[in-house]
Protein backbone atom coordinates (compact mmCIF):
# COMPACT_ATOMS: atom_id res chain seq x y z
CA UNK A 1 2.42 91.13 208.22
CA UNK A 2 6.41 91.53 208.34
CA UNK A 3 7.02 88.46 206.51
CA UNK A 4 4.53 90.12 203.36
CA UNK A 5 6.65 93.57 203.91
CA UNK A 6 9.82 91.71 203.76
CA UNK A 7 8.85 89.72 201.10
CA UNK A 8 7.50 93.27 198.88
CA UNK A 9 11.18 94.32 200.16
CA UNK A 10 12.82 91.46 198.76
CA UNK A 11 11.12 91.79 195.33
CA UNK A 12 11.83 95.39 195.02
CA UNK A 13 15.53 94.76 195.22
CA UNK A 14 15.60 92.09 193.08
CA UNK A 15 13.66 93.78 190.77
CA UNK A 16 16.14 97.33 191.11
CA UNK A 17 19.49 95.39 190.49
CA UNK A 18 18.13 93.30 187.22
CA UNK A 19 17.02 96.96 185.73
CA UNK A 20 20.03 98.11 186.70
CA UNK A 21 22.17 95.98 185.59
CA UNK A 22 20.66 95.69 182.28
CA UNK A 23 20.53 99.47 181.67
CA UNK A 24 24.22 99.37 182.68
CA UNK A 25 24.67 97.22 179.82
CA UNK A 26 22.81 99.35 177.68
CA UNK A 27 24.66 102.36 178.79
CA UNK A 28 27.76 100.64 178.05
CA UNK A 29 26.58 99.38 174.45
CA UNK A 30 25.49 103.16 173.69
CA UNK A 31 29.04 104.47 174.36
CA UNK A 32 30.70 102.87 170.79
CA UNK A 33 27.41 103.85 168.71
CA UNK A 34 26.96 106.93 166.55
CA UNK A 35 24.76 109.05 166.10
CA UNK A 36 23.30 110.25 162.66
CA UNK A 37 21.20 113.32 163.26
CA UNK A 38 18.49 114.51 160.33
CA UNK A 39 20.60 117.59 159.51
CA UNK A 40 23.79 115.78 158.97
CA UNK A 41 22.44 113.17 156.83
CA UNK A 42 20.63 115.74 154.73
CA UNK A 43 23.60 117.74 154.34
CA UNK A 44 25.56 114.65 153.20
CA UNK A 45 22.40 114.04 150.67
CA UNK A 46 22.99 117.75 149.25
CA UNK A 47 26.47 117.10 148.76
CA UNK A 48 27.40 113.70 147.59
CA UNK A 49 24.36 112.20 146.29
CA UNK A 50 24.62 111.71 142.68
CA UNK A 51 21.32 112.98 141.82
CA UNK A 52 22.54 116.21 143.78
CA UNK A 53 25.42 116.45 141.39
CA UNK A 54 23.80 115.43 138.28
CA UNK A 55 21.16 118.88 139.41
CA UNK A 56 24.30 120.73 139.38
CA UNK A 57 25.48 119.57 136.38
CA UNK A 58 22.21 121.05 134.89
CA UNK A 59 23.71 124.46 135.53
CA UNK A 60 27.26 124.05 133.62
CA UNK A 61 25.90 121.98 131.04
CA UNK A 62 23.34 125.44 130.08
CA UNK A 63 26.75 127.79 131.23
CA UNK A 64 28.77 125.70 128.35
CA UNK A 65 26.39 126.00 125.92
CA UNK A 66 26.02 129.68 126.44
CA UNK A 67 29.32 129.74 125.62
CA UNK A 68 29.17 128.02 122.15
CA UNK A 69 26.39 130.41 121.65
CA UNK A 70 28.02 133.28 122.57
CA UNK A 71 31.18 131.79 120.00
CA UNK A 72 28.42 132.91 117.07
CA UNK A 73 29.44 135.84 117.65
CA UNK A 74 33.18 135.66 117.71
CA UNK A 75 35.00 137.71 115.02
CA UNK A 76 35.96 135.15 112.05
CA UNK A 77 39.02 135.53 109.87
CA UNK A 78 38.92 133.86 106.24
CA UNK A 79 41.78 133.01 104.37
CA UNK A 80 41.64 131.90 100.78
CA UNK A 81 44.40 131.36 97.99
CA UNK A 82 43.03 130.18 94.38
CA UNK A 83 45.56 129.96 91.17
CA UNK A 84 45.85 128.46 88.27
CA UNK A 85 48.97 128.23 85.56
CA UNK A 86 48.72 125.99 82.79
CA UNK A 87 51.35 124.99 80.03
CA UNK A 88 54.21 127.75 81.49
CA UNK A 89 51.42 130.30 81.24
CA UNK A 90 50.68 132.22 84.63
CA UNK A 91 46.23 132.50 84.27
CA UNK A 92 45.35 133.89 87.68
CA UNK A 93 46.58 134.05 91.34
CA UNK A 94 43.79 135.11 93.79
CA UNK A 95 44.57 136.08 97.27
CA UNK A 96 42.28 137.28 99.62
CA UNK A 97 42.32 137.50 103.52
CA UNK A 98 38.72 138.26 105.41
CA UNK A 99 37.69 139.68 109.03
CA UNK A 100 34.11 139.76 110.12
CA UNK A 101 32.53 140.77 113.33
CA UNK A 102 29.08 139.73 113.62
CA UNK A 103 27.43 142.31 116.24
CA UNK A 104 24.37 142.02 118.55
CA UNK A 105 22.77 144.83 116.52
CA UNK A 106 22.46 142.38 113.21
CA UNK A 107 24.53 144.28 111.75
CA UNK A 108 27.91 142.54 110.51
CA UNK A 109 30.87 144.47 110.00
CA UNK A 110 33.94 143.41 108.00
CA UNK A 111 37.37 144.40 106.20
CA UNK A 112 39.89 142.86 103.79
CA UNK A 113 42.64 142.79 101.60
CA UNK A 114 43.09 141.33 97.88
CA UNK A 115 45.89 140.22 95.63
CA UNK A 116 45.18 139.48 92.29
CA UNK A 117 47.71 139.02 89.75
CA UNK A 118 47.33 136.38 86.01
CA UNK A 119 47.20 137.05 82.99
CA UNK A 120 43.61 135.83 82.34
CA UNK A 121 42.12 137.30 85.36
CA UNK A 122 38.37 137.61 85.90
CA UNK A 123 37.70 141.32 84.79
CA UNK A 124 35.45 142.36 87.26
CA UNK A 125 38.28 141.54 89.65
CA UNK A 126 40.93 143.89 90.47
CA UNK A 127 44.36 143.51 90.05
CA UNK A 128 47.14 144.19 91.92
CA UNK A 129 46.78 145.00 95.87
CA UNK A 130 43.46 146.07 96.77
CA UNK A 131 41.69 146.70 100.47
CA UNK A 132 38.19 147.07 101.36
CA UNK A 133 35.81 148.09 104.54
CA UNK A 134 32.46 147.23 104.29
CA UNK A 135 29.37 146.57 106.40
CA UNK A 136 26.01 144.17 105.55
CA UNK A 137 22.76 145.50 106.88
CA UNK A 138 19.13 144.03 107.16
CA UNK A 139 16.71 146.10 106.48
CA UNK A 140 13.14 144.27 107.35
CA UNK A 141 13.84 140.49 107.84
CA UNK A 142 16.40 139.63 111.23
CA UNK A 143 16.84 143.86 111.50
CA UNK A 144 15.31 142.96 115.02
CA UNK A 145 16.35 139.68 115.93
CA UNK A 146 17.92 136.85 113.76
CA UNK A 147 18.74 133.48 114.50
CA UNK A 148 21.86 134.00 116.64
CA UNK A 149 20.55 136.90 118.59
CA UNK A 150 17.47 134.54 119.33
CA UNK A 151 19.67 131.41 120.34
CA UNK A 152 22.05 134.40 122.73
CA UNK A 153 18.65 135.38 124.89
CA UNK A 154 17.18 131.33 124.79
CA UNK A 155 20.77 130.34 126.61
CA UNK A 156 20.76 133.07 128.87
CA UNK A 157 16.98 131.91 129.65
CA UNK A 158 18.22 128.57 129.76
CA UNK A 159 20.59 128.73 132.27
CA UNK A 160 18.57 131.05 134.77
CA UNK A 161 16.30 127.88 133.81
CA UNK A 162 18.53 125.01 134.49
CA UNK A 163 19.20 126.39 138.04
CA UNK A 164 15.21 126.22 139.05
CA UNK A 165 15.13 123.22 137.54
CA UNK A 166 18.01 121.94 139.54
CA UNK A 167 16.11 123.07 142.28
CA UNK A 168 13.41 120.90 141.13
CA UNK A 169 15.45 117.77 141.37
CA UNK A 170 17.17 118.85 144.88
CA UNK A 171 13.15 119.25 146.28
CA UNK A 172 12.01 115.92 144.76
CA UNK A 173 15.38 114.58 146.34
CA UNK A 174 15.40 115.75 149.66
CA UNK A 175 11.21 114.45 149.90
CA UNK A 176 12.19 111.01 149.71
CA UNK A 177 14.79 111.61 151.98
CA UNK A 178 13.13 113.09 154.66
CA UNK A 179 10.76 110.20 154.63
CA UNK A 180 13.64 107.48 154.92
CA UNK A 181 15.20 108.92 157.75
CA UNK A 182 11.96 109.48 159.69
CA UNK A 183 11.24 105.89 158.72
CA UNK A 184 14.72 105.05 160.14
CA UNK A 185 14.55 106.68 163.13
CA UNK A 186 10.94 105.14 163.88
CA UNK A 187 11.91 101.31 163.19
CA UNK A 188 14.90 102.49 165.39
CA UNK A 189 12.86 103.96 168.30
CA UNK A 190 10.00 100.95 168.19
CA UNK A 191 13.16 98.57 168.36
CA UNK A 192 14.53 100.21 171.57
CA UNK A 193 11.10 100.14 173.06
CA UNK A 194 10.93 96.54 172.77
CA UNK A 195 13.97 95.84 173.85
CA UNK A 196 13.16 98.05 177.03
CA UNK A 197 9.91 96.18 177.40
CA UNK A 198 11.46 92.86 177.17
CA UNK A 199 14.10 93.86 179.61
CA UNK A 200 11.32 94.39 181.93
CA UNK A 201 9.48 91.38 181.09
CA UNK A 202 13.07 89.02 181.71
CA UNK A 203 12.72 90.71 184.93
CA UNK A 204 9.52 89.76 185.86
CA UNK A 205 9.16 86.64 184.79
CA UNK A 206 12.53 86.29 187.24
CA UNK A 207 10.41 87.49 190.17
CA UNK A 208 7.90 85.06 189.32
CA UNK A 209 9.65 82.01 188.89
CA UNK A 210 11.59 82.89 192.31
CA UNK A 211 7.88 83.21 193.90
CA UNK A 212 6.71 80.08 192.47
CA UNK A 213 10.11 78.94 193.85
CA UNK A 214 9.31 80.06 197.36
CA UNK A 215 5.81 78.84 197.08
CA UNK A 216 3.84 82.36 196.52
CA UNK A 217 2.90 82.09 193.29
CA UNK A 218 1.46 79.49 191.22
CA UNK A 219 3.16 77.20 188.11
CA UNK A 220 0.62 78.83 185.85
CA UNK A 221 2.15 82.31 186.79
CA UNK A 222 5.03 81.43 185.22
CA UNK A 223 4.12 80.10 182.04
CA UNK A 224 1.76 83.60 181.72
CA UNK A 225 5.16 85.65 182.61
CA UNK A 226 7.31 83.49 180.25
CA UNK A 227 4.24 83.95 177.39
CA UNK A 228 4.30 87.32 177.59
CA UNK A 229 8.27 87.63 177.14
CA UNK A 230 8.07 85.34 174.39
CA UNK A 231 5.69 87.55 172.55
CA UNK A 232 7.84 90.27 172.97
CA UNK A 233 10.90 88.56 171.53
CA UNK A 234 8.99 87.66 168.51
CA UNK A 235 7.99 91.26 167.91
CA UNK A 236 11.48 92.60 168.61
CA UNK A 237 12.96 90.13 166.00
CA UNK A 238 10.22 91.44 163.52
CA UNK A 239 11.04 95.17 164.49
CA UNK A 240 14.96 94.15 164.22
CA UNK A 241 14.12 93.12 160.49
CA UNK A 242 12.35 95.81 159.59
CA UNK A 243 14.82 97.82 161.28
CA UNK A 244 17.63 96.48 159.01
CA UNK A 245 15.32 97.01 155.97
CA UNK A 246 15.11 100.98 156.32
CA UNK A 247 18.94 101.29 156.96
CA UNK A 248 19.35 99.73 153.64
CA UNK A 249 16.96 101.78 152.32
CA UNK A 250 18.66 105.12 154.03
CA UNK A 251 22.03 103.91 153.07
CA UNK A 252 20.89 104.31 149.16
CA UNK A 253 20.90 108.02 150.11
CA UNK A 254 24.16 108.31 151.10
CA UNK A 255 27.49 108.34 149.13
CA UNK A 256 31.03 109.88 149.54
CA UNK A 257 32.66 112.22 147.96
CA UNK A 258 34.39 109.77 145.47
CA UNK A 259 30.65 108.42 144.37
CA UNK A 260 31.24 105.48 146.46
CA UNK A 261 27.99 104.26 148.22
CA UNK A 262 28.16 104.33 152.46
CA UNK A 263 26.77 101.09 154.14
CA UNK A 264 25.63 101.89 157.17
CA UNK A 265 26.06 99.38 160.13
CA UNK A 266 24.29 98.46 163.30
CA UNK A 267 26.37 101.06 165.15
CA UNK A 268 25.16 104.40 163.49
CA UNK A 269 21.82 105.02 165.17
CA UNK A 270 19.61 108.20 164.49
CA UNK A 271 18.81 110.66 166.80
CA UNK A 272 16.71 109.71 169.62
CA UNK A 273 15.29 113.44 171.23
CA UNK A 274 12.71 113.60 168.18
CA UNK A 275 10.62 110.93 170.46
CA UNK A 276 10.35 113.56 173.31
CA UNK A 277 9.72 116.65 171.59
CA UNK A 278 5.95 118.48 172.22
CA UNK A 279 4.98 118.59 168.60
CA UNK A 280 1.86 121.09 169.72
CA UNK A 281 4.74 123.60 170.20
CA UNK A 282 5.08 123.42 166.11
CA UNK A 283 4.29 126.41 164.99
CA UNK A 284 2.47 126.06 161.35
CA UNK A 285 2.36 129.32 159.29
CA UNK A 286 -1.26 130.43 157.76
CA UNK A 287 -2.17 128.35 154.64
CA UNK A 288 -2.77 131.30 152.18
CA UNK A 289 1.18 131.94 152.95
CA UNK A 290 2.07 128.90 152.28
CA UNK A 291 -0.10 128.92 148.70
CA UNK A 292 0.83 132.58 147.71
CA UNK A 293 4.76 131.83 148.16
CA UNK A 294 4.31 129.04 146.51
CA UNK A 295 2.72 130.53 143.80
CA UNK A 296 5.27 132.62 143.28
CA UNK A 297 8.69 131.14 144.58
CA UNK A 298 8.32 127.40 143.52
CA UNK A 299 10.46 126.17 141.01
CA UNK A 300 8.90 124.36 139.18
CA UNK A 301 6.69 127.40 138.10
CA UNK A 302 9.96 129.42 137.53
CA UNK A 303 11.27 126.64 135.53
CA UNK A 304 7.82 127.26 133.73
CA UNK A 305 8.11 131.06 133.56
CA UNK A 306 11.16 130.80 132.00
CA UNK A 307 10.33 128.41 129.38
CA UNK A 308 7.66 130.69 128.60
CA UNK A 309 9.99 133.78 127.95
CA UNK A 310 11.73 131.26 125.85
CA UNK A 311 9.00 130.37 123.59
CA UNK A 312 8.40 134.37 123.35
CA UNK A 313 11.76 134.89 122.00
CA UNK A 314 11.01 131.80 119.46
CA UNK A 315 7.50 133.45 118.65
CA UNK A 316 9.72 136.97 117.40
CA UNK A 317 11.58 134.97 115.71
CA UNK A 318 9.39 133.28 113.85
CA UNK A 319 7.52 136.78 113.10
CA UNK A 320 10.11 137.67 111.33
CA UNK A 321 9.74 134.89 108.70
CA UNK A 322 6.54 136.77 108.01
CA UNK A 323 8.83 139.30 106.61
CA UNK A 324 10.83 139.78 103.38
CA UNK A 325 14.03 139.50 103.60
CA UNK A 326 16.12 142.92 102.45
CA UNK A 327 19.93 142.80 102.92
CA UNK A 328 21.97 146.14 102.32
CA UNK A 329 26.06 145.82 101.29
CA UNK A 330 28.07 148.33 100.97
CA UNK A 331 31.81 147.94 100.91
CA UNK A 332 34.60 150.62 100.44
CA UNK A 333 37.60 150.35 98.00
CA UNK A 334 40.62 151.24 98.16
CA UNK A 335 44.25 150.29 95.96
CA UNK A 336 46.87 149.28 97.84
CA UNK A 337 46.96 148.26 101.90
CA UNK A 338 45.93 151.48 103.88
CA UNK A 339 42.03 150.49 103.93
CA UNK A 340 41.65 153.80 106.25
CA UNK A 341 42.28 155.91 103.47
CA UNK A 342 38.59 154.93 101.90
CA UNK A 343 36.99 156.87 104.43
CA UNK A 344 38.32 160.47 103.30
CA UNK A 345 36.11 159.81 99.68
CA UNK A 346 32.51 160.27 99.17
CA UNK A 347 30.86 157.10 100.31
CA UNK A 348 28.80 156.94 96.91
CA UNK A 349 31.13 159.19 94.15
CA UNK A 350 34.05 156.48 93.64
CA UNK A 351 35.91 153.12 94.84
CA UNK A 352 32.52 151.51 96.24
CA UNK A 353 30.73 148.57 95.86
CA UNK A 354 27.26 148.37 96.51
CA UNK A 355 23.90 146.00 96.98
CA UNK A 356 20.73 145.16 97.42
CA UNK A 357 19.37 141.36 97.93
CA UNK A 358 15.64 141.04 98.02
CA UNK A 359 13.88 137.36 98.96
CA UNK A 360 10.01 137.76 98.83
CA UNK A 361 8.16 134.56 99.23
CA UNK A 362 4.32 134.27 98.53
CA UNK A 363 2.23 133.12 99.52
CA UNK A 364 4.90 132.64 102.59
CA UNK A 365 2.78 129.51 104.09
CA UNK A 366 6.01 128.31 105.87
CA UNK A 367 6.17 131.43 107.95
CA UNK A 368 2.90 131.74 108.61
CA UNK A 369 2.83 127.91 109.48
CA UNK A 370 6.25 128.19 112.14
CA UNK A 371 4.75 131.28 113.06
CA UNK A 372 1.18 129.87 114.63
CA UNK A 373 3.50 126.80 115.92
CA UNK A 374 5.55 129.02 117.57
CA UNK A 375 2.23 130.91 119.63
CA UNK A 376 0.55 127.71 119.65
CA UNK A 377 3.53 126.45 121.75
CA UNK A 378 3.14 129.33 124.03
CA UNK A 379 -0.61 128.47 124.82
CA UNK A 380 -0.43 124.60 125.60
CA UNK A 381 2.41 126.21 128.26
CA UNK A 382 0.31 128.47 129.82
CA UNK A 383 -2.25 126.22 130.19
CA UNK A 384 0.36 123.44 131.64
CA UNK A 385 1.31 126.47 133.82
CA UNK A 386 -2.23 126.57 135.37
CA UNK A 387 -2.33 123.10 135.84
CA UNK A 388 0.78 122.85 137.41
CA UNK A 389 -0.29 126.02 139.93
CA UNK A 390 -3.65 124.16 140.78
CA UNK A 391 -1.87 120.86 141.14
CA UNK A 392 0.18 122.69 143.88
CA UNK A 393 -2.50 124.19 145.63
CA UNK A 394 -3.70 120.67 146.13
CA UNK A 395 -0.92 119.38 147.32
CA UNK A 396 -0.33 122.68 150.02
CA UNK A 397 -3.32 122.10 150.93
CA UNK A 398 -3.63 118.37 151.94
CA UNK A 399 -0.23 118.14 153.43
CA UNK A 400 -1.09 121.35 155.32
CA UNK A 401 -4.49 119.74 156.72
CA UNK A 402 -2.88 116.57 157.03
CA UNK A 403 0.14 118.41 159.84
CA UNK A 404 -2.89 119.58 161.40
CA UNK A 405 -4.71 117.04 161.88
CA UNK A 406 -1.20 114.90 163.36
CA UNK A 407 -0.77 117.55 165.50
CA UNK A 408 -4.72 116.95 167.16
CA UNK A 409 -4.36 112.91 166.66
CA UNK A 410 -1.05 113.49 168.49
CA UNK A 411 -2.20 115.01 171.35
CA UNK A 412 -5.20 113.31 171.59
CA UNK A 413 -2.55 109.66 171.89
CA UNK A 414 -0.62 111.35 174.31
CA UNK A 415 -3.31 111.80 176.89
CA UNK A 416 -4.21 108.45 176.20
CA UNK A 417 -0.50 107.05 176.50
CA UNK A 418 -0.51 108.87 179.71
CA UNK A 419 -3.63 107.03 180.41
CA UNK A 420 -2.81 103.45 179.87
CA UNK A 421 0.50 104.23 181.77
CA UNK A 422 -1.27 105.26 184.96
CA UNK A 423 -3.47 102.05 184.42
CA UNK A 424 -0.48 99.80 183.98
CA UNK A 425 1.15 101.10 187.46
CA UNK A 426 -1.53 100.94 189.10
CA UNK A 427 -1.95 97.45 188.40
CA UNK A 428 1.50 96.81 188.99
CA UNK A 429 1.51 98.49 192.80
CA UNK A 430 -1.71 95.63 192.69
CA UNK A 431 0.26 92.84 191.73
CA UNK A 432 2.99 93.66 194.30
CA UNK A 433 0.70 93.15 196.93
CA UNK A 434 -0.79 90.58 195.31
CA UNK A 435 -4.19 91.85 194.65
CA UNK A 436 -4.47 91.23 190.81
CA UNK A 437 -3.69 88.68 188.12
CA UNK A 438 -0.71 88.12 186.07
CA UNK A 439 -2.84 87.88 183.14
CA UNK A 440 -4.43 91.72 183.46
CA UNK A 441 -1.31 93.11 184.51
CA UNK A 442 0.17 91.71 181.04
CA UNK A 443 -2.67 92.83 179.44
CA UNK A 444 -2.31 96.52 180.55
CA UNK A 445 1.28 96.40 179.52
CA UNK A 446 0.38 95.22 175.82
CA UNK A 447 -1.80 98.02 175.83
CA UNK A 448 0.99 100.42 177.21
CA UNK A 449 3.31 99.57 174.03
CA UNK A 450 0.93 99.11 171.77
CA UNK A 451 -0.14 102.97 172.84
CA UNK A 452 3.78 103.86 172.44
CA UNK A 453 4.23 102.49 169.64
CA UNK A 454 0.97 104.15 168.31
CA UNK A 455 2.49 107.69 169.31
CA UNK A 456 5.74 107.09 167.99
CA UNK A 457 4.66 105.86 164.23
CA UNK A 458 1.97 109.57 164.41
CA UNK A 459 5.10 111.47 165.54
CA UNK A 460 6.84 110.00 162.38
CA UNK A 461 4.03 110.91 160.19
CA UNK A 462 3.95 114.41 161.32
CA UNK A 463 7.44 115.15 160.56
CA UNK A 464 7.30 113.57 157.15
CA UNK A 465 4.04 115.22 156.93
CA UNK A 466 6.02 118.56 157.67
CA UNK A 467 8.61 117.83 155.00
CA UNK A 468 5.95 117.28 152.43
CA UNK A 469 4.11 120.76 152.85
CA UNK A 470 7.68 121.98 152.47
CA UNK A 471 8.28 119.97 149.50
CA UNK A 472 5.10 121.02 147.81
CA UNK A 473 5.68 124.38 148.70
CA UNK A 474 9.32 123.89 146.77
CA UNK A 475 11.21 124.58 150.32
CA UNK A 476 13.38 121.71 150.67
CA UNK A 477 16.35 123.06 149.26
C-alpha cells in the first residue's frame, strides 16, 4: 500500500514539473509577441486600406465636380476686336467688351461697351462710343429650370450621394474583414489548444515510458501514449498551416499610411479573451428594429433615394422640352461710357433694343420621347428600390436567426464540453490508480478537443454571424 502511494506521489511530481516547465516556456515565448485586438485592426482597415480611401475619394471627386458645375455660373467677360483696312482705306474697326452673369433665376443679366469707327461701317451699327445694359429672359421653355440649374441640384444630389455610397463600400469592406480576423483568431486559438494538448500528451507518454521502465506498465502502453502524441503533432502541423494561411489572408487587409502592404509575422497574435467570453450574455435587439432601421438608415437605400431625386430633377427637365421655347431681350442704349445714365429714360420711348425669339417644334416627338425616358427611368428605380428593401429584409433576417440559433448551439456545446471534461478526469484520477486503460483514457481526451475545438469554431461563427446582421443592417461603419 505505501509503495502504490509513493509511487501515485512520484508521478504527480513528475507530472507537475514537466507542465511547469513547459508553461514556463510558454510564458516566456508570450512575453516578445503582440497582440492585435479586433478594434485595432479594424481601425487600421478604416484608415489605410485602399478601398477605404478610394470610398473617400468618392466624396471629393462629386465636391470637384460641384465645383465645375457651380463655374456655369461664373460671370463671363468677352472681349472682341474685328477691323478691316484695305488699300490705305480705313473700312471698319469694331470693338466691343462683354460681362454676363448667368443667375439661378434663368435669368441672365449683362452690360457692355462698343467702339465703332470705319468708313464703311455696318449701318445698323453705331458709331463712335456706345454702352449698353441689358437682360435676356425666358418666358415658357427653362423659365423654371434649364440645363445648368438642373446639372447645380444633380451635383448637390450627387455628393450627399457619393457619401452613402462611400458608406456602401466601407460596410462591404469591413464584412470581409470581420470574417478574416475571426478566422484568424480561431486558426490561432485551435493552434494553442493543440499545442497545450500535446504538451500534455509529451508528458504522459514520459510517465509511461518511466512506468514501463520501472516495470508497472506494459510495452504496449507506450506505443498507445506515443500514438496518441503523434496524432496530435500531425494535427498541430495541419492547424500551423492553416494558421499561416489566414494571416496571409488578414495581412491583405492591412496597409500603412504610405499604401505599403503590412506582412504580418508569427509574433503578432490576436486577442485571446474572445475564447472565454459567455456569448448568452449577448444581448440581440428585437428583429423588427433591426428591419425598420434598416429600412430607413441603410445606405444603400439612401444611395437609392438620392438617385431617385436625381432622376426627378432630370424628369423637370425634360418637361420642359415639352415646351416652346420664348426668349425675351431687352437691352438699354446709351452714347458714350456712363451706361447708368440709360436708366433715367423710358425703358420703351428711346435708345433700346428689343426681342423676341420663338422656337415651336411640332409635332415635338423628341421631347415627348426624352420626356417618357426620363419617368421611365424613375420607375425601373423604384422598382430596383423594392427589390433592394426586400433583399435586405432577407438578409436581417437570416443572419438575425442564424446569431440565435449560435447562441442555443453554443450553449448547448458548452454543457457538453463541460461534460466530456468531467469524463476525461475522471478517467484520468482512474488511470492514476491504475484502474483503466490507456486506450479509453486517450479516447476521452480526443473527445475533449475535438469538443473544444467544436466550441471554439461556433464561437467564431457567432461573431462573424454578429458582424453580418450588422453588415446587412448597413452598421459596420
Amino acid at each position: 500500500m505505501i509503495k502504490d502511494v509513493a509511487y501515485i506521489l512520484k508521478r504527480g511530481f513528475l507530472s507537475l514539473f514537466i507542465f511547469c516547465a513547459t508553461a514556463g516556456s510558454l510564458l516566456h515565448a508570450q512575453d516578445s509577441l503582440r497582440v492585435l485586438s479586433e478594434e485595432d485592426f479594424i481601425n487600421m482597415v478604416k484608415e489605410h486600406h485602399p478601398v477605404a480611401k478610394q470610398a473617400g475619394l468618392l466624396v471629393d471627386a462629386a465636391r470637384a465636380q460641384l465645383v465645375a458645375i457651380r463655374g456655369e455660373f461664373d460671370p463671363q467677360v468677352f472681349i472682341s476686336n474685328d477691323q478691316k483696312t484695305f488699300d490705305g482705306k480705313n473700312y471698319y474697326n469694331y470693338s466691343n467688351a462683354e460681362l454676363g452673369v448667368p443667375t439661378w433665376f434663368g435669368v441672365e443679366l449683362y452690360a457692355g461697351l462698343e467702339n465703332n469707327i470705319g468708313d464703311f461701317t455696318n449701318p445698323e451699327v453705331s458709331l463712335s462710343r456706345t454702352s449698353y445694359a441689358g437682360i435676356s429672359l425666358p418666358l415658357l421653355k427653362d423659365l423654371v429650370l434649364d440645363k445648368r440649374r438642373a446639372a447645380l441640384e444633380k451635383g448637390k444630389l450627387f455628393t450627399q450621394q457619393s457619401a452613402f455610397e462611400r458608406r456602401v463600400w466601407i460596410n462591404d469592406l469591413l464584412l470581409d474583414a470581420y470574417k478574416a480576423y475571426w478566422g484568424w483568431a480561431r486558426d490561432y486559438q485551435l493552434l494553442a489548444v493543440l499545442d497545450t494538448t500535446i504538451l500534455l500528451n509529451e508528458a504522459r507518454y514520459e510517465l509511461v515510458r518511466i512506468s514501463f521502465q520501472q516495470g508497472d506498465r506494459a510495452a504496449v502502453d507506450t506505443t498507445e501514449a506515443l500514438v496518441q502524441l503523434q496524432a496530435f503533432q500531425q494535427q498541430r502541423e495541419e492547424a500551423w498551416l492553416k494558421f499561416r494561411k489566414s494571416t496571409l489572408e488578414l495581412s491583405t487587409f492591412l496597409w500603412m499610411e504610405d499604401d505599403k502592404p503590412v506582412y504580418l509575422n508569427e509574433m503578432v497574435i490576436p486577442d485571446t479573451l474572445w475564447s472565454k467570453q459567455p456569448i448568452s450574455k449577448y444581448e440581440v435587439d428585437q428583429l423588427n428594429n433591426w428591419i425598420t432601421e434598416a429600412l430607413t438608415e441603410h445606405p444603400k437605400l439612401q444611395e437609392i433615394n438620392f438617385k431617385l431625386q436625381s432622376l426627378e430633377v432630370e424628369r423637370r427637365l425634360k418637361f420642359q422640352s415639352l415646351l416652346p421655347k420664348v426668349d425675351l431681350k431687352y437691352n438699354f442704349l446709351q452714347k458714350g461710357y456712363n451706361v447708368t445714365n440709360s436708366f433715367k429714360a423710358n425703358l420703351f420711348e428711346n435708345n433700346y433694343k428689343f426681342g423676341i425669339n420663338a422656337i415651336i417644334p411640332i409635332p415635338n416627338r423628341s421631347g415627348i420621347g426624352n420626356y417618357r425616358a426620363a419617368k421611365i427611368k424613375i420607375k425601373s428605380t423604384e422598382l430596383d428600390r423594392s427589390f433592394t428593401e426586400l433583399n435586405l429584409e432577407n438578409k436581417i433576417r437570416f443572419h438575425y436567426s442564424e446569431v440565435l440559433n449560435l447562441q442555443k448551439q453554443i450553449a448547448i456545446y458548452e454543457d457538453a464540453y463541460r461534460n466530456y471534461l468531467r469524463l476525461f478526469e475522471a478517467e484520468q484520477l482512474k488511470f492514476s490508480f491504475g484502474e483503466t486503460t490507456l486506450f479509453l483514457l486517450n479516447s476521452r481526451e480526443t473527445k475533449v478537443l475535438e469538443a473544444k475545438q467544436k466550441l471554439l469554431e461556433l464561437k467564431v461563427k457567432f461573431y462573424q454571424a454578429f458582424a453580418a446582421l450588422n453588415w446587412a443592417a448597413g452598421g459596420l461603419q
